[in-house]
ModelCIF file with pLDDT and N, C-alpha, C, O atoms, coordinates in Angstrom:
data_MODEL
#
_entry.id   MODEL 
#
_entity.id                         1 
_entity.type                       polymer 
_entity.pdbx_number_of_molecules   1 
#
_entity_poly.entity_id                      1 
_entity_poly.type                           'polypeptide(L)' 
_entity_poly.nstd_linkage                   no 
_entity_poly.nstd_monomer                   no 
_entity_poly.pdbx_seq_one_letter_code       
;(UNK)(UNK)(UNK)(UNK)(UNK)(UNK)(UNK)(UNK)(UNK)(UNK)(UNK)(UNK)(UNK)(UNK)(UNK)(UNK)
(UNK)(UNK)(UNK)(UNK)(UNK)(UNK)(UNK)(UNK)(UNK)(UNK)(UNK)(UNK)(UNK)(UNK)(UNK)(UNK)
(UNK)(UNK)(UNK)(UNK)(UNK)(UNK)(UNK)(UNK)(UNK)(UNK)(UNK)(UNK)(UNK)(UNK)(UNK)
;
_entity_poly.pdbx_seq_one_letter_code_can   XXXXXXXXXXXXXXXXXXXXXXXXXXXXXXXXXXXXXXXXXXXXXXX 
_entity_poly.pdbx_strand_id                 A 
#
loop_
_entity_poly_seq.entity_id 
_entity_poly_seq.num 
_entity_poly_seq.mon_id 
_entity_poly_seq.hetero 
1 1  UNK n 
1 2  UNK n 
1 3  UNK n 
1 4  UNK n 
1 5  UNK n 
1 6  UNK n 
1 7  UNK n 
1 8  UNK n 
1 9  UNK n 
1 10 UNK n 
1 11 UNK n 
1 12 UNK n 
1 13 UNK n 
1 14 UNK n 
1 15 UNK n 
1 16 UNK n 
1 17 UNK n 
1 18 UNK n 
1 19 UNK n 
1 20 UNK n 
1 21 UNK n 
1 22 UNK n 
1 23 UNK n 
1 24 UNK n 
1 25 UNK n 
1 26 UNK n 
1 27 UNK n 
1 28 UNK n 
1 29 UNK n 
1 30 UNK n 
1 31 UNK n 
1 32 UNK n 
1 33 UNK n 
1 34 UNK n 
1 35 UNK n 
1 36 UNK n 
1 37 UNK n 
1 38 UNK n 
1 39 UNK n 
1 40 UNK n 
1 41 UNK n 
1 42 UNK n 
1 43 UNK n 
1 44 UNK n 
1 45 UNK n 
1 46 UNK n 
1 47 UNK n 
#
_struct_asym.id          A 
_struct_asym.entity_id   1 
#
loop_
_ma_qa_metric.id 
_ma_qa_metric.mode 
_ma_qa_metric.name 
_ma_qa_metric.software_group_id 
_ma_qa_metric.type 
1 global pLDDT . pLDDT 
2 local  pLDDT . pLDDT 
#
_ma_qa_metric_global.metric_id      1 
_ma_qa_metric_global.metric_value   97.51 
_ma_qa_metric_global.model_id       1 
_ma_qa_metric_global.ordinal_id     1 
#
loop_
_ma_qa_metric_local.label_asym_id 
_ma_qa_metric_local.label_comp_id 
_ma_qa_metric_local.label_seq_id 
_ma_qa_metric_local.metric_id 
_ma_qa_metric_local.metric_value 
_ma_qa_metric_local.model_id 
_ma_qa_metric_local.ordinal_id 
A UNK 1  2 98.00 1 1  
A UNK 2  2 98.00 1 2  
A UNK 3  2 98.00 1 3  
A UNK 4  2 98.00 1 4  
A UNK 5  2 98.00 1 5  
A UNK 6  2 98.00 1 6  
A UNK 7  2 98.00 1 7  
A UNK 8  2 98.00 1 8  
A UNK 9  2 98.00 1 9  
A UNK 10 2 97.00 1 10 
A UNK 11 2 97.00 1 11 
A UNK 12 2 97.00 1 12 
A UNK 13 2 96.00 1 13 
A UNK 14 2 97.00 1 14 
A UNK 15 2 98.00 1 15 
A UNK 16 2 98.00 1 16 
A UNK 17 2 98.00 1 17 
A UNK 18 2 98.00 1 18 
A UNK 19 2 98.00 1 19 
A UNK 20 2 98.00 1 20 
A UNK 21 2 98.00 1 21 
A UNK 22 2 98.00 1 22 
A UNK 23 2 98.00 1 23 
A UNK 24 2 98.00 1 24 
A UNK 25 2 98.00 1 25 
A UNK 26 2 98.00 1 26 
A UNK 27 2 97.00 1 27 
A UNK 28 2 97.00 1 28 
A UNK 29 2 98.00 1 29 
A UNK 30 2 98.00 1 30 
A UNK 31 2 98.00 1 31 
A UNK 32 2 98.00 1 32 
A UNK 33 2 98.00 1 33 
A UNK 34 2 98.00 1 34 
A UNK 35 2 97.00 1 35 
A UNK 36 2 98.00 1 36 
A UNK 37 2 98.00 1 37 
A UNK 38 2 97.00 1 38 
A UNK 39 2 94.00 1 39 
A UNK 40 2 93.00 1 40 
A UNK 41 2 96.00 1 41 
A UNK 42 2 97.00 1 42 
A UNK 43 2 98.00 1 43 
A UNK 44 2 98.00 1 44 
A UNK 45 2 97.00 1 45 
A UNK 46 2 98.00 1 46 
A UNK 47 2 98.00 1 47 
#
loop_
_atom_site.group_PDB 
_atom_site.id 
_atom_site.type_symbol 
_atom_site.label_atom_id 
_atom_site.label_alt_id 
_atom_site.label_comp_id 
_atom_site.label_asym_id 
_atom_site.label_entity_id 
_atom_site.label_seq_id 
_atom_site.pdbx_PDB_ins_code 
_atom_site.Cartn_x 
_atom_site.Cartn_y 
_atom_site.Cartn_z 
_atom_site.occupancy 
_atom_site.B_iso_or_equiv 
_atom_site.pdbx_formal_charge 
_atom_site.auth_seq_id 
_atom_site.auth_comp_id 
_atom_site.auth_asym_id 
_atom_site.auth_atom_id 
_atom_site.pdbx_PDB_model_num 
ATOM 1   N N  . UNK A 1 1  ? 124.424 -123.080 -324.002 1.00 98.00 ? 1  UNK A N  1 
ATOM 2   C CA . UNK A 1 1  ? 123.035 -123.440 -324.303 1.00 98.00 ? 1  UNK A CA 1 
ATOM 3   C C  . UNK A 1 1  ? 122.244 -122.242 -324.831 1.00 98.00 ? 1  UNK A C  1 
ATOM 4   O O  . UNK A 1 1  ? 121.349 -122.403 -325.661 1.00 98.00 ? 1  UNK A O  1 
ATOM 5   N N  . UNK A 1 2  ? 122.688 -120.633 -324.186 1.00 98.00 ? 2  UNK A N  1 
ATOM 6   C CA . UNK A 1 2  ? 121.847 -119.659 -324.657 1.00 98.00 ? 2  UNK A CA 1 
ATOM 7   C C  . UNK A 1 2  ? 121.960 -119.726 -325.584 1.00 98.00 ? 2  UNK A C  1 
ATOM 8   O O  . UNK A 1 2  ? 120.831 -119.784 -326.070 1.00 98.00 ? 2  UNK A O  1 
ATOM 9   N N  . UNK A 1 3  ? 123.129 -119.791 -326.787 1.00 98.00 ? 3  UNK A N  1 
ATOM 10  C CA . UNK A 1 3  ? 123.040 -119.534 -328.326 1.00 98.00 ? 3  UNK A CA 1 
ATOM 11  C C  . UNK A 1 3  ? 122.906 -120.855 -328.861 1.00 98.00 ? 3  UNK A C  1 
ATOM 12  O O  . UNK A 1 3  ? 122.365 -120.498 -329.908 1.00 98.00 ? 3  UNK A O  1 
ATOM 13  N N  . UNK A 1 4  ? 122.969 -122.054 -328.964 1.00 98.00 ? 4  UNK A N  1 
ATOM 14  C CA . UNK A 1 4  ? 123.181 -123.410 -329.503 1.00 98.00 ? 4  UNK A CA 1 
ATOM 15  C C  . UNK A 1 4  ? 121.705 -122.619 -330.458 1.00 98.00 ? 4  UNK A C  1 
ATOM 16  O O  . UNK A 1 4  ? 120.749 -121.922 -330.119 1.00 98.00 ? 4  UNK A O  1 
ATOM 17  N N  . UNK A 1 5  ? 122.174 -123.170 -331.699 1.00 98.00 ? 5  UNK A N  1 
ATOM 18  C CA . UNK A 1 5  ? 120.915 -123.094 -332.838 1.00 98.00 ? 5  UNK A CA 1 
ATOM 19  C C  . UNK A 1 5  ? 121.370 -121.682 -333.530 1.00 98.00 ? 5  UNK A C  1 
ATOM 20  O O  . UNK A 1 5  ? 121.152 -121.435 -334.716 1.00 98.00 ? 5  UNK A O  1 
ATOM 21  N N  . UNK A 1 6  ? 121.700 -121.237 -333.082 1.00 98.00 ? 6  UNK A N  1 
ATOM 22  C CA . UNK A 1 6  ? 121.938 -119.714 -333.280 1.00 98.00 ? 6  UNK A CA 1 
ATOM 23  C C  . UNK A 1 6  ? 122.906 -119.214 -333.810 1.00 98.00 ? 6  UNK A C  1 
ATOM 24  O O  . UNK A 1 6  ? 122.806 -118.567 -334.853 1.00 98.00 ? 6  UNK A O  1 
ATOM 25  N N  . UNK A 1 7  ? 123.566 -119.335 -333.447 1.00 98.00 ? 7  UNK A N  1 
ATOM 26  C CA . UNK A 1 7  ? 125.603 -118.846 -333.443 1.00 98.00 ? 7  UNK A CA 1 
ATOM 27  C C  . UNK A 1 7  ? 126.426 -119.574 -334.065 1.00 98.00 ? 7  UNK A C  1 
ATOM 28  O O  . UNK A 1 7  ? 126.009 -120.723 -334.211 1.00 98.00 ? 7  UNK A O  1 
ATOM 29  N N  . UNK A 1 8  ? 127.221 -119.416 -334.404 1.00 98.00 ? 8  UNK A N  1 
ATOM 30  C CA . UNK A 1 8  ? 128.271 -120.501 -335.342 1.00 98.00 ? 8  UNK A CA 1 
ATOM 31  C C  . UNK A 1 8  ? 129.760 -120.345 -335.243 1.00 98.00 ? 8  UNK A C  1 
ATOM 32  O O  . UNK A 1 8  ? 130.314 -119.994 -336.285 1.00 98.00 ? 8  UNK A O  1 
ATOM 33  N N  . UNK A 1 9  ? 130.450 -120.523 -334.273 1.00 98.00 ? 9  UNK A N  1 
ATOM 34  C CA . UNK A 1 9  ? 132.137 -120.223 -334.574 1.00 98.00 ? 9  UNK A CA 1 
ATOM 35  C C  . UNK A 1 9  ? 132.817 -121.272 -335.605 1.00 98.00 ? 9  UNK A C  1 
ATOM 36  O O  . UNK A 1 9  ? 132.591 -122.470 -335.775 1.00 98.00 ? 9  UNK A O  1 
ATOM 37  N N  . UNK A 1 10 ? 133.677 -120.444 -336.193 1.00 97.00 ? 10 UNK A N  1 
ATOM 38  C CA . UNK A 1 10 ? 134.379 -121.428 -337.574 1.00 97.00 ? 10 UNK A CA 1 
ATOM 39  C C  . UNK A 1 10 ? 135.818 -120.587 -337.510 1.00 97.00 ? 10 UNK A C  1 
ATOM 40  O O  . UNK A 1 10 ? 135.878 -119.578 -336.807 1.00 97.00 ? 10 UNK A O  1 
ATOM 41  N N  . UNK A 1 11 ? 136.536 -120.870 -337.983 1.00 97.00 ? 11 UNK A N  1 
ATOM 42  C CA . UNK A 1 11 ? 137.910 -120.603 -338.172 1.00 97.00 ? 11 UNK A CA 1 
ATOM 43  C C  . UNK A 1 11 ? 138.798 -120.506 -339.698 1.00 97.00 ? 11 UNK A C  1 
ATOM 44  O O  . UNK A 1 11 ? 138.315 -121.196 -340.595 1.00 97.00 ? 11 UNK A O  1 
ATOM 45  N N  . UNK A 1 12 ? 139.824 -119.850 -339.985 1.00 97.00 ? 12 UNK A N  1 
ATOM 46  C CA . UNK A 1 12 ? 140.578 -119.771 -341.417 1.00 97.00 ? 12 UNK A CA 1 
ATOM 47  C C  . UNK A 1 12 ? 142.101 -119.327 -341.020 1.00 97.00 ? 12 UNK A C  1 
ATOM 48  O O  . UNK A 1 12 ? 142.664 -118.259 -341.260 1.00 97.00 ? 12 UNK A O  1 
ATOM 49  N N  . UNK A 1 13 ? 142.661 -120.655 -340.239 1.00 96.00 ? 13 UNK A N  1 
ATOM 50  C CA . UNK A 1 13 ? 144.110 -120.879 -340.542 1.00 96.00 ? 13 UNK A CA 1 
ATOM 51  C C  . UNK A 1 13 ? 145.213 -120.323 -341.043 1.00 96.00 ? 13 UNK A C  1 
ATOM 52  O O  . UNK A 1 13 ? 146.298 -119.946 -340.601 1.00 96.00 ? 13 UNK A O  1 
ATOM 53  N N  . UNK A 1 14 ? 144.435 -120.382 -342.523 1.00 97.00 ? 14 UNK A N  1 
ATOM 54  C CA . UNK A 1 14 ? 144.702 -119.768 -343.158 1.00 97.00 ? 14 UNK A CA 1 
ATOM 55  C C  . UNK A 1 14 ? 145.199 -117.772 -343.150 1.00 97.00 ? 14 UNK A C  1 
ATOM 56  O O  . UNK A 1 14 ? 146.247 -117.202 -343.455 1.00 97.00 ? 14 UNK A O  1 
ATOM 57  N N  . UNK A 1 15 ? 144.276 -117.418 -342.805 1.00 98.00 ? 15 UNK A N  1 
ATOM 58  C CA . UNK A 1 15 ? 143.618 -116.000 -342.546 1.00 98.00 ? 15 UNK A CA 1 
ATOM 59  C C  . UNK A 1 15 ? 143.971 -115.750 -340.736 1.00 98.00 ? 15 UNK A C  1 
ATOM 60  O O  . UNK A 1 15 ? 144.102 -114.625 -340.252 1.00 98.00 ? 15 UNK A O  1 
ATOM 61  N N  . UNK A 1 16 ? 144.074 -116.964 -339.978 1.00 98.00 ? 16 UNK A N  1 
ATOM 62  C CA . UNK A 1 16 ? 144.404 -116.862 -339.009 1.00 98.00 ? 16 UNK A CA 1 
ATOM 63  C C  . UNK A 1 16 ? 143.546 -115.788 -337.597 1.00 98.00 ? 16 UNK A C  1 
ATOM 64  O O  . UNK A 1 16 ? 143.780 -115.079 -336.618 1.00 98.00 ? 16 UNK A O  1 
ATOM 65  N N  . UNK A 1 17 ? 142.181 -116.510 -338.663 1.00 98.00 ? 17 UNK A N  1 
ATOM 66  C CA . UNK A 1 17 ? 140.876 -115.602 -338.202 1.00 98.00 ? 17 UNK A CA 1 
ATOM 67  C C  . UNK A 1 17 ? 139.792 -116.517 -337.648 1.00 98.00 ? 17 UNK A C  1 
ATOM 68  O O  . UNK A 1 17 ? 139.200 -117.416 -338.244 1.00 98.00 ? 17 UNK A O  1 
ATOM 69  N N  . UNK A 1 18 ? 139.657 -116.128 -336.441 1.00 98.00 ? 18 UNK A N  1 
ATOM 70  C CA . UNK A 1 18 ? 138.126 -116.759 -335.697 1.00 98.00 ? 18 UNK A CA 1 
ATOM 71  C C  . UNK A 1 18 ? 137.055 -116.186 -336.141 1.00 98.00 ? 18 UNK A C  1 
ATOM 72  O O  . UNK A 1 18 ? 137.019 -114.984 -336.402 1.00 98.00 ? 18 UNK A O  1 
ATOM 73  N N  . UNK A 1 19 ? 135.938 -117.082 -336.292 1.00 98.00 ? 19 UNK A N  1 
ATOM 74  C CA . UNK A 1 19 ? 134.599 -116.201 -336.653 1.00 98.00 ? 19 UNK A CA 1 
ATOM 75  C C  . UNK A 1 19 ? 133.774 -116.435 -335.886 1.00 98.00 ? 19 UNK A C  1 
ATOM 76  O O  . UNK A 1 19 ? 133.833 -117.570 -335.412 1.00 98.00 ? 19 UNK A O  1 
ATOM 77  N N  . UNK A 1 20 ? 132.672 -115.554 -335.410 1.00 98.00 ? 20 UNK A N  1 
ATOM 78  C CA . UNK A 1 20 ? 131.295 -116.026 -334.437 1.00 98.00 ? 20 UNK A CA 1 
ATOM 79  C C  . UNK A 1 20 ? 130.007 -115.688 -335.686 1.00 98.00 ? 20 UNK A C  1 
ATOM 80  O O  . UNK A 1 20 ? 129.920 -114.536 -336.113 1.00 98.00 ? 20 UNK A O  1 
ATOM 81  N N  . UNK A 1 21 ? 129.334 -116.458 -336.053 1.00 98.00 ? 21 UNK A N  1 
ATOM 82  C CA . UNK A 1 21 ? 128.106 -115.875 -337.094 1.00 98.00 ? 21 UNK A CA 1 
ATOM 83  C C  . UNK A 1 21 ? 127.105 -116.175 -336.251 1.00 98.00 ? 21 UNK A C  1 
ATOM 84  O O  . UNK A 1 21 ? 126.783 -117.235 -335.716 1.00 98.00 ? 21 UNK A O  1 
ATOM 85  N N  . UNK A 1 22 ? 126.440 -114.563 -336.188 1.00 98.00 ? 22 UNK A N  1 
ATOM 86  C CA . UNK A 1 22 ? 125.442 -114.649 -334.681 1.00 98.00 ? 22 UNK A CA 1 
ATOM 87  C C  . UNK A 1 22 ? 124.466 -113.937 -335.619 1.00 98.00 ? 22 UNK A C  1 
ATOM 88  O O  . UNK A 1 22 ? 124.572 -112.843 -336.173 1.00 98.00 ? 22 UNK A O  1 
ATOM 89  N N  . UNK A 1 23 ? 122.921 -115.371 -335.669 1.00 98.00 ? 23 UNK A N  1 
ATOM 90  C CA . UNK A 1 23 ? 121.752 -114.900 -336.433 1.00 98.00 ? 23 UNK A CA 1 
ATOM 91  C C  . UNK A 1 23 ? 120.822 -115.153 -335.391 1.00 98.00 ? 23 UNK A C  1 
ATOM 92  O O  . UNK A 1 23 ? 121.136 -115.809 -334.397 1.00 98.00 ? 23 UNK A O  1 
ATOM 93  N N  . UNK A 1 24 ? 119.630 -114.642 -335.575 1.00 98.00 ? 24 UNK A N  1 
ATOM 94  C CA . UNK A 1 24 ? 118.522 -114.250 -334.495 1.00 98.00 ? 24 UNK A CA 1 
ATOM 95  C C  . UNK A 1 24 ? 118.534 -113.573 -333.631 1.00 98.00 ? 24 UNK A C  1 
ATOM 96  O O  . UNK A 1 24 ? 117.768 -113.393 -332.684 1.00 98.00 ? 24 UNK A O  1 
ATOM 97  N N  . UNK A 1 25 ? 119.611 -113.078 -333.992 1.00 98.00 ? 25 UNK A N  1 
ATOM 98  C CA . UNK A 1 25 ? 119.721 -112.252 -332.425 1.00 98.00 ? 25 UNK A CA 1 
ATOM 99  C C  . UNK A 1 25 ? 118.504 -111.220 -331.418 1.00 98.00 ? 25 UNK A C  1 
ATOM 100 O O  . UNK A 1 25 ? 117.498 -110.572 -331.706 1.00 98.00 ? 25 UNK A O  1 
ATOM 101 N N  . UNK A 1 26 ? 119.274 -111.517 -330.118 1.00 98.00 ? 26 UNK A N  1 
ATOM 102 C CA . UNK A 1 26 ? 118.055 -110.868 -328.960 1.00 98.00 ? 26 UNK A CA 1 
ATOM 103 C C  . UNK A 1 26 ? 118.393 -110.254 -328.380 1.00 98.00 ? 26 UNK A C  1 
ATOM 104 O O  . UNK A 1 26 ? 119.619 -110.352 -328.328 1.00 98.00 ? 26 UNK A O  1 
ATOM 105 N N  . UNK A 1 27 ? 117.857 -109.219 -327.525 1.00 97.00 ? 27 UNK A N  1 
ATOM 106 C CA . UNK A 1 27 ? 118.759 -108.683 -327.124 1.00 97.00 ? 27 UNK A CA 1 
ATOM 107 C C  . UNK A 1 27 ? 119.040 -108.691 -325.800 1.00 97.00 ? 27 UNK A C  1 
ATOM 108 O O  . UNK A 1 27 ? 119.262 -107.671 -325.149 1.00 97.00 ? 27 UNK A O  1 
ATOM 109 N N  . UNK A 1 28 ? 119.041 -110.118 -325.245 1.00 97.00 ? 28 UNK A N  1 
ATOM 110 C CA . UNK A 1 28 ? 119.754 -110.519 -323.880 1.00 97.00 ? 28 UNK A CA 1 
ATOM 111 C C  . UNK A 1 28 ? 121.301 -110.863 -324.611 1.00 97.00 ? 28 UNK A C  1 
ATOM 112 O O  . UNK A 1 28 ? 122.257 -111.195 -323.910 1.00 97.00 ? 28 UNK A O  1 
ATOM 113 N N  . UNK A 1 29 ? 121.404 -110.729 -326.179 1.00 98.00 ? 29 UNK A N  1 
ATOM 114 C CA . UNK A 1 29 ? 122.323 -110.763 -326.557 1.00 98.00 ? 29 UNK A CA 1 
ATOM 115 C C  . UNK A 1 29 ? 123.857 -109.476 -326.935 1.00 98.00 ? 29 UNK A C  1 
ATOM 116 O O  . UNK A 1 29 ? 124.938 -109.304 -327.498 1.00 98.00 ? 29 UNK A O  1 
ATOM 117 N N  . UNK A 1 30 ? 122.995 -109.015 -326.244 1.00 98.00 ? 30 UNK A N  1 
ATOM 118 C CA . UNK A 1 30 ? 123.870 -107.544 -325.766 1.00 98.00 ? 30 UNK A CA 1 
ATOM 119 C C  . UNK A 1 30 ? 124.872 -107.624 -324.841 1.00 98.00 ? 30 UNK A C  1 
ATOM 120 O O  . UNK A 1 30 ? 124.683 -108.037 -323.697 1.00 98.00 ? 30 UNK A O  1 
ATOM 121 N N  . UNK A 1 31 ? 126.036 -107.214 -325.308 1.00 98.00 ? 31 UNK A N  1 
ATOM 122 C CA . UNK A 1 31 ? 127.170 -107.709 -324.804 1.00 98.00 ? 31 UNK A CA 1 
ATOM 123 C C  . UNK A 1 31 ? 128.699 -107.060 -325.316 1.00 98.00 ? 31 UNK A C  1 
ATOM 124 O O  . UNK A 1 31 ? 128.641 -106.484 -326.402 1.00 98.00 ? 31 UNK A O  1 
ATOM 125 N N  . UNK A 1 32 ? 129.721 -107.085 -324.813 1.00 98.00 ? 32 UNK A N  1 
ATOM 126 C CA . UNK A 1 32 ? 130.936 -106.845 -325.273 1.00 98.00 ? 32 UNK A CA 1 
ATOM 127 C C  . UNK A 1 32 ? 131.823 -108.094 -325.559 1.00 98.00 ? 32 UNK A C  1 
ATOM 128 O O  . UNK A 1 32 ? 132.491 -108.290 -324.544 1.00 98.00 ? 32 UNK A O  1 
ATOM 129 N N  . UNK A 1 33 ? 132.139 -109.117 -326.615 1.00 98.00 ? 33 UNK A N  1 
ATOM 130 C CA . UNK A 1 33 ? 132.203 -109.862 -327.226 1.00 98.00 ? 33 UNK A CA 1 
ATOM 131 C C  . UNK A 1 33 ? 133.690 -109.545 -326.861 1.00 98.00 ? 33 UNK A C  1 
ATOM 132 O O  . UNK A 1 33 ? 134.187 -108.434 -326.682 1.00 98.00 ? 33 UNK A O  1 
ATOM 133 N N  . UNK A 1 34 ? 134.553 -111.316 -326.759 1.00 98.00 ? 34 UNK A N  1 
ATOM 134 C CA . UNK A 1 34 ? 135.982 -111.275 -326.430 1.00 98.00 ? 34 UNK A CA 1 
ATOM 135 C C  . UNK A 1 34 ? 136.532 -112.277 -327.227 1.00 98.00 ? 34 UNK A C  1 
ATOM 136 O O  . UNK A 1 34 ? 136.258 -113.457 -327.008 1.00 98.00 ? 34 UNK A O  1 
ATOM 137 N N  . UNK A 1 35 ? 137.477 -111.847 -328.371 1.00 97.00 ? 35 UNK A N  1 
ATOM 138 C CA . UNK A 1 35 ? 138.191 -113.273 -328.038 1.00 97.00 ? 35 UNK A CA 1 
ATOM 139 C C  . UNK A 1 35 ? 139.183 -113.962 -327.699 1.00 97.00 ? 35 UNK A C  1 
ATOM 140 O O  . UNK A 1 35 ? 140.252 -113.354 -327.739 1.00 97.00 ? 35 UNK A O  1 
ATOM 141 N N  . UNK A 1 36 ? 139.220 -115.107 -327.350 1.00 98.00 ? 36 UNK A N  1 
ATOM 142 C CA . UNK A 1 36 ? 139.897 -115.816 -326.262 1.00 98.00 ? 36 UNK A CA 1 
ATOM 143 C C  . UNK A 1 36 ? 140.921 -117.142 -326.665 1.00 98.00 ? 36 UNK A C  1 
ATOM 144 O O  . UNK A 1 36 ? 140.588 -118.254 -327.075 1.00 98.00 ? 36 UNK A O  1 
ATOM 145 N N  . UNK A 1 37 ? 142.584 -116.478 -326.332 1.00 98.00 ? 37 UNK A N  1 
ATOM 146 C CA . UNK A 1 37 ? 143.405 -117.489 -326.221 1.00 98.00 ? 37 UNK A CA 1 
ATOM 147 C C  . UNK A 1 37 ? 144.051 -118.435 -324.805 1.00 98.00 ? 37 UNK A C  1 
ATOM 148 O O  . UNK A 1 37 ? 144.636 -117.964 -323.829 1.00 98.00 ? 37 UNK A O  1 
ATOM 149 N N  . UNK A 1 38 ? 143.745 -119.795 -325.060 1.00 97.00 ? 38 UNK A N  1 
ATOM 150 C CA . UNK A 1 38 ? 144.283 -120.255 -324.000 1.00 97.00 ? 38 UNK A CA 1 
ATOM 151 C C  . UNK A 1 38 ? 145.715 -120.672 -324.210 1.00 97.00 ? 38 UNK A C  1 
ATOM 152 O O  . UNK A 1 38 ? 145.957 -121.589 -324.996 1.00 97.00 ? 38 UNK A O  1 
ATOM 153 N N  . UNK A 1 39 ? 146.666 -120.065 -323.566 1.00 94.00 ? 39 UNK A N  1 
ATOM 154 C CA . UNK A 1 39 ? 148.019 -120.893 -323.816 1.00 94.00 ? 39 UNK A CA 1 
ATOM 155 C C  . UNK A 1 39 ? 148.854 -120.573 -322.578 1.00 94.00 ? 39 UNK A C  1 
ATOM 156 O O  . UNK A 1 39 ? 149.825 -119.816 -322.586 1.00 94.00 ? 39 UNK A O  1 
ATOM 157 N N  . UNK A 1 40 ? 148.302 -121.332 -321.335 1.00 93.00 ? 40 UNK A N  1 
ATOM 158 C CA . UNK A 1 40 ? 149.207 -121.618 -320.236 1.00 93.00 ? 40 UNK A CA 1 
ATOM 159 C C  . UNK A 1 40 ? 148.240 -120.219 -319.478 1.00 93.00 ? 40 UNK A C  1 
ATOM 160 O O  . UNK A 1 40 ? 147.663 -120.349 -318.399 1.00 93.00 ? 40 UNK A O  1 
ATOM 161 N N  . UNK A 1 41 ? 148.230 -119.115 -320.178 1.00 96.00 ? 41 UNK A N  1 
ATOM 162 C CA . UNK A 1 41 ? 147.742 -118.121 -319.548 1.00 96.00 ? 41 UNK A CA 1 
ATOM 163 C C  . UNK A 1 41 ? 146.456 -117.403 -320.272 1.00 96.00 ? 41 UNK A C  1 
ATOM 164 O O  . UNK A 1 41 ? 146.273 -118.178 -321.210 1.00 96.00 ? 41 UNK A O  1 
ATOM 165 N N  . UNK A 1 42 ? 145.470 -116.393 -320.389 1.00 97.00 ? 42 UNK A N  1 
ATOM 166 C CA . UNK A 1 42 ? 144.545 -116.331 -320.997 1.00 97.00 ? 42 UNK A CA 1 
ATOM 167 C C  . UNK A 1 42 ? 144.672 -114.723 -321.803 1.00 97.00 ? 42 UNK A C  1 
ATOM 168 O O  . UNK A 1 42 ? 144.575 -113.619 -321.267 1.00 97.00 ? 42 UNK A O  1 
ATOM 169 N N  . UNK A 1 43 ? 144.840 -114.943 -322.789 1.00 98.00 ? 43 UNK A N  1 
ATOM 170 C CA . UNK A 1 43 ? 144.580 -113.692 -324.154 1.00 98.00 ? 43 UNK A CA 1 
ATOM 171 C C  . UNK A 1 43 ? 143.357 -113.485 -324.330 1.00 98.00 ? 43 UNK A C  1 
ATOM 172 O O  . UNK A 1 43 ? 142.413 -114.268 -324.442 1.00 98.00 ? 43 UNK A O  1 
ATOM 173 N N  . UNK A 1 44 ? 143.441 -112.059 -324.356 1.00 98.00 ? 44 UNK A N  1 
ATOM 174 C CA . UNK A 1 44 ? 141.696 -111.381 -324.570 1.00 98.00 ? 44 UNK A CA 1 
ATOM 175 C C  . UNK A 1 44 ? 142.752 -110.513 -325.320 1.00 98.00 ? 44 UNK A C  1 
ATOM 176 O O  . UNK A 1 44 ? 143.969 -110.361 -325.211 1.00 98.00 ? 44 UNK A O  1 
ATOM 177 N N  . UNK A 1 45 ? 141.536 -109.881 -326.326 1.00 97.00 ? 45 UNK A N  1 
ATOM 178 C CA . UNK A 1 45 ? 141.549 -109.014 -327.382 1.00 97.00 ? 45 UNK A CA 1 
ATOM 179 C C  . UNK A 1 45 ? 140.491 -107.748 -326.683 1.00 97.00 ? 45 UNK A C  1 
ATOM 180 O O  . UNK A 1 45 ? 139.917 -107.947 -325.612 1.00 97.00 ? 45 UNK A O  1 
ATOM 181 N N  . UNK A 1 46 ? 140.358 -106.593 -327.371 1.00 98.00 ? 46 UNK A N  1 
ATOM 182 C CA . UNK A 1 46 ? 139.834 -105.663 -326.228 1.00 98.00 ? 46 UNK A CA 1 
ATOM 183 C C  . UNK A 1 46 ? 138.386 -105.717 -326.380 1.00 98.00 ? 46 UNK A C  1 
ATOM 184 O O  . UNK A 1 46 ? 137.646 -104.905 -325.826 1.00 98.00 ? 46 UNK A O  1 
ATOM 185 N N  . UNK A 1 47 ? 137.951 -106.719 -327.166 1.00 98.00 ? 47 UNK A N  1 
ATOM 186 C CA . UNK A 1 47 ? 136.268 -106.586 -327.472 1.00 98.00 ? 47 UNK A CA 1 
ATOM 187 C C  . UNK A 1 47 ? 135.910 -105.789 -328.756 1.00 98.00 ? 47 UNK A C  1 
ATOM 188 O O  . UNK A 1 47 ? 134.732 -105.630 -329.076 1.00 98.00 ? 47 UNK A O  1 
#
């Protein structure tokens, strides 16, 4: 709910690339950003 309006994840298969497009930002939006595979067990990337 904090970002809805805001943020946008999209993807390229292709490219085999996740995207987050983060506009307005605030800065309760300060943060170390992860991203995240689920497959049986959970993949993080280091931020």
């Amino acid at each position: 709910d904090s970002v809805k309006g805001r943020f946008t994840i999209s993807r390229d298969n292709a490219k085999r690339t996740t995207y987050l497009q983060m506009n307005s930002l605030k800065p309760e939006d300060t943060a170390v950003y992860y991203c995240n595979l689920k497959r049986g067990v959970d993949y993080w990337g280091k931020g």
